[in-house]
Protein backbone atom coordinates (compact mmCIF):
# COMPACT_ATOMS: atom_id res chain seq x y z
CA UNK A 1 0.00 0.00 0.00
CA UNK A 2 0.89 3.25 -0.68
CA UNK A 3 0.10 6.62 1.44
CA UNK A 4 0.56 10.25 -0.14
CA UNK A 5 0.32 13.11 2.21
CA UNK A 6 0.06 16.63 0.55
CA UNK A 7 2.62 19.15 1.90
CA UNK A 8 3.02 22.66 0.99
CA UNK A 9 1.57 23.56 -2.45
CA UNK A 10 2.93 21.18 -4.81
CA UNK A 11 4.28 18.63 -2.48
CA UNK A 12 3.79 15.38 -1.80
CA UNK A 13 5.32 12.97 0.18
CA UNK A 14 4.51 8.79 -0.92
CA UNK A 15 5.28 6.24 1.16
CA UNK A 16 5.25 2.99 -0.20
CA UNK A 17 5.20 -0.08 2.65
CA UNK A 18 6.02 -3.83 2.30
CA UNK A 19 6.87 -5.08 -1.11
CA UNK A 20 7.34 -3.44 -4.25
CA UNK A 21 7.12 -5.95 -6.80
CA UNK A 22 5.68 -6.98 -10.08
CA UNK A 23 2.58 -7.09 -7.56
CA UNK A 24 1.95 -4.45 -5.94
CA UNK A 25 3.89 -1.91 -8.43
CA UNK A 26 0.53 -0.71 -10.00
CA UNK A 27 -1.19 0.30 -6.97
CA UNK A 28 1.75 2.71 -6.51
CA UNK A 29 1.47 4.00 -9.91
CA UNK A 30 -2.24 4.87 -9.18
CA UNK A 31 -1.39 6.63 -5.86
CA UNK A 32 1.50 8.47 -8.18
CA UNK A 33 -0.70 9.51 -11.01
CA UNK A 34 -3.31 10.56 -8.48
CA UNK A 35 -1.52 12.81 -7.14
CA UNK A 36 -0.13 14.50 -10.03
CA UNK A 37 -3.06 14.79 -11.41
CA UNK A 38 -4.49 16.62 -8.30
CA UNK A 39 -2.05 19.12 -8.96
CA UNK A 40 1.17 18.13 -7.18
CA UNK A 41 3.95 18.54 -9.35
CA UNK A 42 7.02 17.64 -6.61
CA UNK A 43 7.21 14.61 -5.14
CA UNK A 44 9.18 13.06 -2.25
CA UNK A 45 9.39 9.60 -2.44
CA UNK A 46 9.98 8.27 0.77
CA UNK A 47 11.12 4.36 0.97
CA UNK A 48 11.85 3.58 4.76
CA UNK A 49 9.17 0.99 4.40
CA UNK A 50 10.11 -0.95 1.63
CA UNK A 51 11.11 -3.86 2.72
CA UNK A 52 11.99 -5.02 -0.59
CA UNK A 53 12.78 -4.33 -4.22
CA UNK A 54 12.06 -6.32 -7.54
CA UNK A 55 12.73 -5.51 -10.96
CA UNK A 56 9.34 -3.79 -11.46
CA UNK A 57 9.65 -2.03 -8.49
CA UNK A 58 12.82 -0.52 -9.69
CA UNK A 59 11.04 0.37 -12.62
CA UNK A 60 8.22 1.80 -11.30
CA UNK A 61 10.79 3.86 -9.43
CA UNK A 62 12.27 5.06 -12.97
CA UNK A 63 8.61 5.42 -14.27
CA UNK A 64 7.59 7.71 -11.43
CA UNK A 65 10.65 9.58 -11.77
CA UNK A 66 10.46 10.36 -15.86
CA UNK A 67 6.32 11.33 -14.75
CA UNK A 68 6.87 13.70 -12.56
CA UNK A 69 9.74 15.15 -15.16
CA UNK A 70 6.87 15.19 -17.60
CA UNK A 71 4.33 17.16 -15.25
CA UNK A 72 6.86 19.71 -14.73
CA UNK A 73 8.00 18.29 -11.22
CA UNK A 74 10.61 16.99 -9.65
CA UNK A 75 10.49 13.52 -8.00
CA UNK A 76 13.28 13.04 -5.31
CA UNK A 77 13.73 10.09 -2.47
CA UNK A 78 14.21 9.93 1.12
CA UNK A 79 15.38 7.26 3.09
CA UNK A 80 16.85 4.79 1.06
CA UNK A 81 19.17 2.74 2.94
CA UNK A 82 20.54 -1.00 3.41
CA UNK A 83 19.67 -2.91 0.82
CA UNK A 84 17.59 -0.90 -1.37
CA UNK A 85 20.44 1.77 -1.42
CA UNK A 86 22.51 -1.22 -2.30
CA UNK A 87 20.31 -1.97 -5.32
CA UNK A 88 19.99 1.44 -6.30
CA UNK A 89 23.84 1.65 -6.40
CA UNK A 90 24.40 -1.46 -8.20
CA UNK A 91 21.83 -0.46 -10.71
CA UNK A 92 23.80 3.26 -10.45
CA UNK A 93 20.28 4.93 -10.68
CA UNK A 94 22.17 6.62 -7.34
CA UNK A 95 23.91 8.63 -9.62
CA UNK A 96 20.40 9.58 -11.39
CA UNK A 97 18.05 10.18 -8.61
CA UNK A 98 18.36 12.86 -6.46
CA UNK A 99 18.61 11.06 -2.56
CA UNK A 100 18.10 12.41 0.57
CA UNK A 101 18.99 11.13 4.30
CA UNK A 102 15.22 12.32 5.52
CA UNK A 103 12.17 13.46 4.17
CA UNK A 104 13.45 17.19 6.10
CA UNK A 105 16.14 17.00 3.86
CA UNK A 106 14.41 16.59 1.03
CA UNK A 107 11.59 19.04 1.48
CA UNK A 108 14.50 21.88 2.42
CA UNK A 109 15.69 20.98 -2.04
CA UNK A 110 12.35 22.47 -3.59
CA UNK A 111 13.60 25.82 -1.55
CA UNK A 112 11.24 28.76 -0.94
CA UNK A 113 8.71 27.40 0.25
CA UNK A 114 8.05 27.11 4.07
CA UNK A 115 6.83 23.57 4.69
CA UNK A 116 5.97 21.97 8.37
CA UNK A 117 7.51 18.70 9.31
CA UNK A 118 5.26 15.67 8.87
CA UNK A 119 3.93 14.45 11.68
C-alpha cells in the first residue's frame, strides 16, 4: 500500500510499505498519477518501508521519476538505505536520482517554500 500526504503547495510525500514488486507496483502508480493529477507537481518519495525491491519495483521507481519530469515536477527520495540503497547503487540509478537522508532533507531541495515537518 501506498500513502501520499500533501505538503506545501505542490508537495507530496509517498510512502510505499512492504513489497514493491511486479505485484503491488501498479497500486503505486495509481497513488503516483493521483496525485499528479491533483495538482502536485514535486514529489518526495519516501522508501523507509520498503522492505523489498524487484525488478518492477525498480522500474516503477524510474517510471515515477520520468512522470513527474513530464508534469513539470521533480520527483526526489528519502530514506533509502541498506539494501535498497545497495540496489539502487548497483543499478547506479544513485547517480540519477536525487537522494536524501530524511524526508526534512528533502523538502529543504524544492527551496522557498516554508513547509511543516510531517507528523
Amino acid at each position: 500500500m501506498t500513502t501520499a500526504e500533501p505538503i506545501g503547495k505542490q508537495i507530496v510525500i509517498l510512502e510505499p510499505n512492504g513489497r514493491l514488486t511486479a505485484e503491488t507496483v501498479d497500486e503505486f502508480i495509481e497513488t503516483l498519477a493521483r496525485c499528479l493529477g491533483d495538482g502536485c507537481r514535486d514529489v518526495i518519495l519516501d522508501l523507509r518501508y520498503v522492505t523489498y525491491l524487484d525488478s518492477a519495483g525498480i522500474g516503477a521507481l524510474a517510471h515515477a521519476y520520468k512522470r513527474s519530469q513530464h508534469c513539470g515536477g521533480r520527483l526526489v527520495f528519502a530514506h533509502v538505505v541498506g539494501k535498497n540503497r545497495e540496489l539502487l547503487r548497483i543499478t547506479k540509478l544513485l547517480t540519477v536520482f536525487e537522494v536524501y537522508p530524511s524526508t526534512i532533507a528533502a523538502q529543504s531541495s524544492f527551496g522557498g517554500q516554508r513547509i511543516a515537518a510531517p507528523a
